[in-house]
C-alpha atoms as a PDB file:
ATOM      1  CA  UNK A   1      -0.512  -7.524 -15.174  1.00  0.00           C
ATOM      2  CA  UNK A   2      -3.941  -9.284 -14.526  1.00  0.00           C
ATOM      3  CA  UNK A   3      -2.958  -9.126 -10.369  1.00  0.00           C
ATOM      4  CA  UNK A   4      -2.758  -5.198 -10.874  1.00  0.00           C
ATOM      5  CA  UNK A   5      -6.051  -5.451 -12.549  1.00  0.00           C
ATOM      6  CA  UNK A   6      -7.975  -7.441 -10.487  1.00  0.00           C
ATOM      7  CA  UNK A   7      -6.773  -5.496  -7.390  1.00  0.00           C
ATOM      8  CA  UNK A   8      -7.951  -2.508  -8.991  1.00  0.00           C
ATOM      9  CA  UNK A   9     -11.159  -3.566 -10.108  1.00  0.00           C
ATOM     10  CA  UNK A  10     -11.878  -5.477  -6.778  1.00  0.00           C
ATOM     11  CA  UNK A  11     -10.787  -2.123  -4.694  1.00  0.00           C
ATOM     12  CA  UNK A  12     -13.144   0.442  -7.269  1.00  0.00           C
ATOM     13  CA  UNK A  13     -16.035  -1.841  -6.500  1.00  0.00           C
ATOM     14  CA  UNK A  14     -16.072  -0.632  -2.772  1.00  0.00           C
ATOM     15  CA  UNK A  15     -14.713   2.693  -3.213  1.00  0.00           C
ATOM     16  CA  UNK A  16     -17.063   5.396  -3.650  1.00  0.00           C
ATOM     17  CA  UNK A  17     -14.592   8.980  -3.713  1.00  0.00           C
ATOM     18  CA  UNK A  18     -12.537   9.086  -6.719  1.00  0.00           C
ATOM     19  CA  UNK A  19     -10.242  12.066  -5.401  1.00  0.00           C
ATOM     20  CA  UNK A  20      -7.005  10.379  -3.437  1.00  0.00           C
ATOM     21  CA  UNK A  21      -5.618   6.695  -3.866  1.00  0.00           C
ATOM     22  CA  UNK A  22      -2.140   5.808  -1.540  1.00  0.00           C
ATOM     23  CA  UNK A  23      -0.552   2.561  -2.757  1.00  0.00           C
ATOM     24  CA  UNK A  24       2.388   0.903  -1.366  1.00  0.00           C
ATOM     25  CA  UNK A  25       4.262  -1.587  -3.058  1.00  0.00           C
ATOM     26  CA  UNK A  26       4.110   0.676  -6.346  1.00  0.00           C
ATOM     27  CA  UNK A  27       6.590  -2.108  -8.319  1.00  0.00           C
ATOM     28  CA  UNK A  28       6.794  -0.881 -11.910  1.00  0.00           C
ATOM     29  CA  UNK A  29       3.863   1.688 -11.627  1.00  0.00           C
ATOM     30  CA  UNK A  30       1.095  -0.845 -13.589  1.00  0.00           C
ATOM     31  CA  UNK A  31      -0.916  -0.275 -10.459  1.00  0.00           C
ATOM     32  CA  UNK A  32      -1.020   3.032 -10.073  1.00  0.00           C
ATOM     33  CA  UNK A  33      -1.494   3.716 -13.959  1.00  0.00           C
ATOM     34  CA  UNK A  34      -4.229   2.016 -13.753  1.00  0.00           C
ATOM     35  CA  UNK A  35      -5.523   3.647 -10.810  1.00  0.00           C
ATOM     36  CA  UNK A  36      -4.446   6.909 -12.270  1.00  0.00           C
ATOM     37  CA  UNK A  37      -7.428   6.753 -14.657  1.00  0.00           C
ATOM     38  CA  UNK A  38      -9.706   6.608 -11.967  1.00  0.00           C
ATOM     39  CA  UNK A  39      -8.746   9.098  -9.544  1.00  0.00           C
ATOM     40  CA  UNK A  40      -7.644  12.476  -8.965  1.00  0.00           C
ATOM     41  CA  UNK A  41      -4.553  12.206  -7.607  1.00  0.00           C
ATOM     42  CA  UNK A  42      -2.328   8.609  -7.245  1.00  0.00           C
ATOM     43  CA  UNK A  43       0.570   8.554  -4.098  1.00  0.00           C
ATOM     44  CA  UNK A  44       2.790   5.494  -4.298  1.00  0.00           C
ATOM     45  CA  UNK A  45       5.454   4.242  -2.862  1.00  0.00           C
ATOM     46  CA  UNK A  46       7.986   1.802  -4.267  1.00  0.00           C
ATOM     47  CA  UNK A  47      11.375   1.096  -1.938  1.00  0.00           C
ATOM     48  CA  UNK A  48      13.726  -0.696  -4.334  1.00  0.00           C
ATOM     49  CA  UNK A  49      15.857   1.520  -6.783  1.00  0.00           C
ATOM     50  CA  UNK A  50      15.794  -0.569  -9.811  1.00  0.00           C
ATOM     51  CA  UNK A  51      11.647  -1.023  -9.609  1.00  0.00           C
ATOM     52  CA  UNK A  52      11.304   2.134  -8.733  1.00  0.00           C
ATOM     53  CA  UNK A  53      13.332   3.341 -11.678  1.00  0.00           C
ATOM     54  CA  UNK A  54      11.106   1.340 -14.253  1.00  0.00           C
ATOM     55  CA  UNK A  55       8.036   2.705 -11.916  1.00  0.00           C
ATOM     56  CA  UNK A  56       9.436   6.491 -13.445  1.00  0.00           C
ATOM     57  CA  UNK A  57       9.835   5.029 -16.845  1.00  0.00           C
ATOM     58  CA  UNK A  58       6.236   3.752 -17.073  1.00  0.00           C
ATOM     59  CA  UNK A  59       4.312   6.816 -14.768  1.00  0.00           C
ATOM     60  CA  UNK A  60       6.790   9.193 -13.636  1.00  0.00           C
ATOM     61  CA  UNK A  61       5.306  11.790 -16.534  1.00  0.00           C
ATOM     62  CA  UNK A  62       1.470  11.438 -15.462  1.00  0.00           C
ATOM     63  CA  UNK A  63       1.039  14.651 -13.521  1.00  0.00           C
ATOM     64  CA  UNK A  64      -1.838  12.987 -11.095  1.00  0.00           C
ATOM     65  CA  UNK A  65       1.017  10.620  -9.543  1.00  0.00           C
ATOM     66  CA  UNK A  66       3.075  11.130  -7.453  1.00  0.00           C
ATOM     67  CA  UNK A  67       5.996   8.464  -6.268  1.00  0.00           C
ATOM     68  CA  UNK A  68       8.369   7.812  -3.742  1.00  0.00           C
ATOM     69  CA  UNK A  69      11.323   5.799  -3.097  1.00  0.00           C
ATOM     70  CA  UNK A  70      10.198   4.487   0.223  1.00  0.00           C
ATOM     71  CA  UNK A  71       8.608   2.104   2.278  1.00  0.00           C
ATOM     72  CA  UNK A  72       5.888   2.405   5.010  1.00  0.00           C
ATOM     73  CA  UNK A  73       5.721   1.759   8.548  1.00  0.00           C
ATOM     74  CA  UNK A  74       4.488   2.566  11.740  1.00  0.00           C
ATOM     75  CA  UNK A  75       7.620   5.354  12.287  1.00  0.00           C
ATOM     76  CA  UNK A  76       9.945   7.410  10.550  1.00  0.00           C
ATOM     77  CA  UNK A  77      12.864   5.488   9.739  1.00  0.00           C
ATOM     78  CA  UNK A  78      15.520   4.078   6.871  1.00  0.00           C
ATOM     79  CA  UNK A  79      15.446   0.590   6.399  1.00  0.00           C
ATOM     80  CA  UNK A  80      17.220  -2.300   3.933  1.00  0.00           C
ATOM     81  CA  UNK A  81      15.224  -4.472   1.845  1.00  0.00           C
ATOM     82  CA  UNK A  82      15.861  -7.940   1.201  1.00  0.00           C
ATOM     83  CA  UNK A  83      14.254 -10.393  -1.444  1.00  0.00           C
ATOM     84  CA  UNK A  84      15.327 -12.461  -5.010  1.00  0.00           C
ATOM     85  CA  UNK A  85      16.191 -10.093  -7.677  1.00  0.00           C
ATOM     86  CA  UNK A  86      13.981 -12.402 -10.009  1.00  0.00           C
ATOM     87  CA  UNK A  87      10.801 -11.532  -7.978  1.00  0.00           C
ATOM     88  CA  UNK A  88      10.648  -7.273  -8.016  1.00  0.00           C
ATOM     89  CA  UNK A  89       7.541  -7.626  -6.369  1.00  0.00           C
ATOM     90  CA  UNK A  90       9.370  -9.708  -3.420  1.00  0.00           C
ATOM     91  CA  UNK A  91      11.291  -7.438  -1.703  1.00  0.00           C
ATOM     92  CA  UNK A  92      10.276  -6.800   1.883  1.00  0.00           C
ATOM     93  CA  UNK A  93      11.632  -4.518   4.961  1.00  0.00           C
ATOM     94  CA  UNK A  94      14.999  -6.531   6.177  1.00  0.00           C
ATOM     95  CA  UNK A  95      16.733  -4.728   8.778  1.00  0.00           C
ATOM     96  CA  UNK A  96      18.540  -1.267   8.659  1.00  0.00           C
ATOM     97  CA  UNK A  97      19.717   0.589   5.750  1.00  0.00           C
ATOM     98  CA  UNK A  98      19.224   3.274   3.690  1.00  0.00           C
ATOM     99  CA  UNK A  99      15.973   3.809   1.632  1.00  0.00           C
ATOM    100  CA  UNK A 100      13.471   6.540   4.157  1.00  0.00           C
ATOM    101  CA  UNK A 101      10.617   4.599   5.777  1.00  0.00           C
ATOM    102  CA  UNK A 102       8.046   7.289   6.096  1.00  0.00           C
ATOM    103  CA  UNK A 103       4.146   6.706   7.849  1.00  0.00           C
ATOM    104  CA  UNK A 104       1.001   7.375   6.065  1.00  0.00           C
ATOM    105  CA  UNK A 105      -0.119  10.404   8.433  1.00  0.00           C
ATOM    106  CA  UNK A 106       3.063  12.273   7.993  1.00  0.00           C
ATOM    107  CA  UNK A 107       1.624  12.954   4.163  1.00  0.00           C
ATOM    108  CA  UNK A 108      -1.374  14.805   6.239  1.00  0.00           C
ATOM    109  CA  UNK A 109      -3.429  14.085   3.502  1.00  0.00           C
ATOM    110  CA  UNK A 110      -6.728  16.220   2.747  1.00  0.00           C
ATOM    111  CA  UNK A 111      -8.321  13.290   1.048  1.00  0.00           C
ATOM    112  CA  UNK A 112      -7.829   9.324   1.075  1.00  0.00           C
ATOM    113  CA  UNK A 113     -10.180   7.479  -0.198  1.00  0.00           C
ATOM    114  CA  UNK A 114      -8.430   4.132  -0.934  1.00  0.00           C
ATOM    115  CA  UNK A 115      -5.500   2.869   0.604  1.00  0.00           C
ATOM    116  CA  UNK A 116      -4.132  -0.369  -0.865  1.00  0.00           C
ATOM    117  CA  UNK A 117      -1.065  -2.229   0.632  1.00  0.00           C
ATOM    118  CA  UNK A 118       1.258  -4.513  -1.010  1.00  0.00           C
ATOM    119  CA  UNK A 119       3.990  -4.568   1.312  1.00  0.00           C
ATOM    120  CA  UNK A 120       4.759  -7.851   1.984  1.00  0.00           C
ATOM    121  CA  UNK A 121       3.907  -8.689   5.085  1.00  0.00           C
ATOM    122  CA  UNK A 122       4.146  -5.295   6.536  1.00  0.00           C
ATOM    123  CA  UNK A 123       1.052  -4.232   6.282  1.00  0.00           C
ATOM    124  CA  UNK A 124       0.317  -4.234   9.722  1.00  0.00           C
ATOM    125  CA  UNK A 125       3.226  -1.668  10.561  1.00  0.00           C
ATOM    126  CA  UNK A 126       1.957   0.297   7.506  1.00  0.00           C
ATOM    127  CA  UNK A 127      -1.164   0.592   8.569  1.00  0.00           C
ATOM    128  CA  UNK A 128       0.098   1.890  12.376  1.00  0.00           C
ATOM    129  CA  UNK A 129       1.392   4.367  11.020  1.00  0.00           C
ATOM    130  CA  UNK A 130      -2.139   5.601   9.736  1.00  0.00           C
ATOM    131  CA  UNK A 131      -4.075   5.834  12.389  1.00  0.00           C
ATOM    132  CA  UNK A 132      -4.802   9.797  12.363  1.00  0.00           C
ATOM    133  CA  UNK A 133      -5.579   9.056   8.348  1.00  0.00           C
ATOM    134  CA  UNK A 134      -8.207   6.354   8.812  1.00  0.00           C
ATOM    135  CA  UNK A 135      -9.712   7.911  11.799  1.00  0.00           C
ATOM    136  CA  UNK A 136     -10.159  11.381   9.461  1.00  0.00           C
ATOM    137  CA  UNK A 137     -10.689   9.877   6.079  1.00  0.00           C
ATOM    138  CA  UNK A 138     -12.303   6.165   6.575  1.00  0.00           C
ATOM    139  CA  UNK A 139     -10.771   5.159   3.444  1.00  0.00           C
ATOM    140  CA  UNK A 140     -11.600   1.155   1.962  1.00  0.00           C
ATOM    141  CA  UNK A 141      -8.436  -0.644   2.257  1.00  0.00           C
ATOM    142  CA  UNK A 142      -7.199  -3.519   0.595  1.00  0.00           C
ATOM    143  CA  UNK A 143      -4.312  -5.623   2.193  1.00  0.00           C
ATOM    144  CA  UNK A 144      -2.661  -8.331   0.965  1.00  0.00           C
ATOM    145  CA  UNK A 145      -2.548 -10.933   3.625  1.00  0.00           C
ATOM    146  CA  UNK A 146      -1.022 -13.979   2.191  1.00  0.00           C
ATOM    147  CA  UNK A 147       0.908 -14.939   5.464  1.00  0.00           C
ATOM    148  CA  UNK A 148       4.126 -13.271   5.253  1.00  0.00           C
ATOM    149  CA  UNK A 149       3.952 -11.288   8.004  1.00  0.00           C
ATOM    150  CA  UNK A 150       5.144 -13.909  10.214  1.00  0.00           C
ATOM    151  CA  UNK A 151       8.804 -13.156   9.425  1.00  0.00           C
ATOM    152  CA  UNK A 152       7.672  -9.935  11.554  1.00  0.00           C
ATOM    153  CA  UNK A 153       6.614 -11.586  14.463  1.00  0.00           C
ATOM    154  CA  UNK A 154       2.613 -10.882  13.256  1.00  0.00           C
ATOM    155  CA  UNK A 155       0.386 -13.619  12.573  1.00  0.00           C
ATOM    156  CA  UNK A 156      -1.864 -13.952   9.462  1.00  0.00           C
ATOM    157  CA  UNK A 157      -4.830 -11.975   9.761  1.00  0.00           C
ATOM    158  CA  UNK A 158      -3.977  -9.489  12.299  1.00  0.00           C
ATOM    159  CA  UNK A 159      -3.962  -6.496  10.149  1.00  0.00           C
ATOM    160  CA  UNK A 160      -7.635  -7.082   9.160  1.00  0.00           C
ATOM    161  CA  UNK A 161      -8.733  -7.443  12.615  1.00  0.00           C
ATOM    162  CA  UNK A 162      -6.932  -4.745  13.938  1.00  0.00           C
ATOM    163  CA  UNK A 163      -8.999  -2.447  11.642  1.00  0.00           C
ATOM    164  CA  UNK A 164     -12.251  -4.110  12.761  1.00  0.00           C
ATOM    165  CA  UNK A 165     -11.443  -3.715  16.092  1.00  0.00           C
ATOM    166  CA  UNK A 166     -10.112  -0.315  16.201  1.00  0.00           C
ATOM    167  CA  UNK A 167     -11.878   1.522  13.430  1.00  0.00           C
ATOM    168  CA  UNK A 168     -15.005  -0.581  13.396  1.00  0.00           C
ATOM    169  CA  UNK A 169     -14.460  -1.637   9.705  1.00  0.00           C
ATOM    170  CA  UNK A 170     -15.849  -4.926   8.202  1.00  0.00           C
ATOM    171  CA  UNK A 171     -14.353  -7.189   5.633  1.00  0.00           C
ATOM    172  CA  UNK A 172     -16.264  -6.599   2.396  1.00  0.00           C
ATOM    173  CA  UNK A 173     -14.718  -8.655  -0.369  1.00  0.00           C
ATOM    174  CA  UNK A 174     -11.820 -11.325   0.044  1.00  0.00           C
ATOM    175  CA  UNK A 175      -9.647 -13.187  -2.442  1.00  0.00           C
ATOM    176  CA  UNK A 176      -6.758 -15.734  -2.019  1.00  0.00           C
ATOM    177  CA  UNK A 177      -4.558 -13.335  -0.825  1.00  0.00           C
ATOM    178  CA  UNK A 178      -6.684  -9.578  -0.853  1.00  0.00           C
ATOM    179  CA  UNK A 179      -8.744  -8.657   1.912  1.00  0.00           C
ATOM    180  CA  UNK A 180     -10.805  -5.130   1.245  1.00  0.00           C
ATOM    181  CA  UNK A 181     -12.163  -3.580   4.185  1.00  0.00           C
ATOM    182  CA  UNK A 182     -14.788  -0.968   4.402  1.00  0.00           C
ATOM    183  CA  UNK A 183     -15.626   1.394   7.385  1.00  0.00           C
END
């Protein structure tokens, strides 16, 4: 409860627009109520059935969200997830299967203001699979970067820098395990 907070409140302090919000890693949907009261219109994206069933329970009636039972990457794709039942925030992409992995710029949003990713450890892929979004909307992003993208072959940090090289954005805020980015 207080992680969903503080991610909130650390990604509103750098986000000026108030009209789009995509969130990955939607869990149980605390998230994206909370973001829900803050912007116009909430997409987010939960993988596992069982989360993303409580994720309906708890938001699937607010009309400015709307939820998926996916995960993102950098192509179009189904995918398995793996992780510890005990830990519903845990799961990660593991291997082929059968829950749709969709990319960001297939939505072909009209507005993104904030993009927050809580994917664990594939944020880099996530974020590939946004270019055409960031290069239209320069949205603040927040990644979680706590390491675990190594089991993908990517090394900690690499999604940040890839946005600083590529789209010229600069780190703006940082926690133990949140980076937010601005362009």
């Amino acid at each position: 409860c207080s992680g969903s907070q503080q991610i909130a409140e650390l990604a509103l302090r750098h986000c000026q627009g108030r009209n789009t919000v995509l969130q990955a890693g939607g869990n149980v949907g605390l998230l994206a109520w909370l973001l829900a009261k803050e912007f116009g219109r909430v997409i987010t994206f939960e993988p596992v059935l069982e989360t993303y069933r409580c994720l309906l329970a708890n938001v699937g009636h607010m009309p400015n969200i709307q939820h998926w039972r996916a995960a993102l990457g950098d192509r179009e794709d189904v995918v398995a997830v793996g992780g510890q039942i005990q830990n519903r925030g845990g799961y990660h992409v593991h291997g082929t299967g059968n829950i749709p992995m969709l990319t960001i710029d297939r939505l072909g949003l009209e507005a993104c203001d904030l993009i927050i990713l809580d994917v664990e450890g594939y944020e880099d892929h996530a974020l590939k699979g946004a270019k055409a979004t960031i290069e239209k909307h320069k949205p603040v992003i927040v990644l979680e970067d706590k390491g675990l993208s190594a089991r993908y072959g990517v090394p900690k940090g690499t999604a940040p820098q890839w946005l600083v090289d590529t789209f010229g954005y600069r780190i703006a805020d940082q926690t133990s395990r949140d980076v937010v980015l601005v362009p």
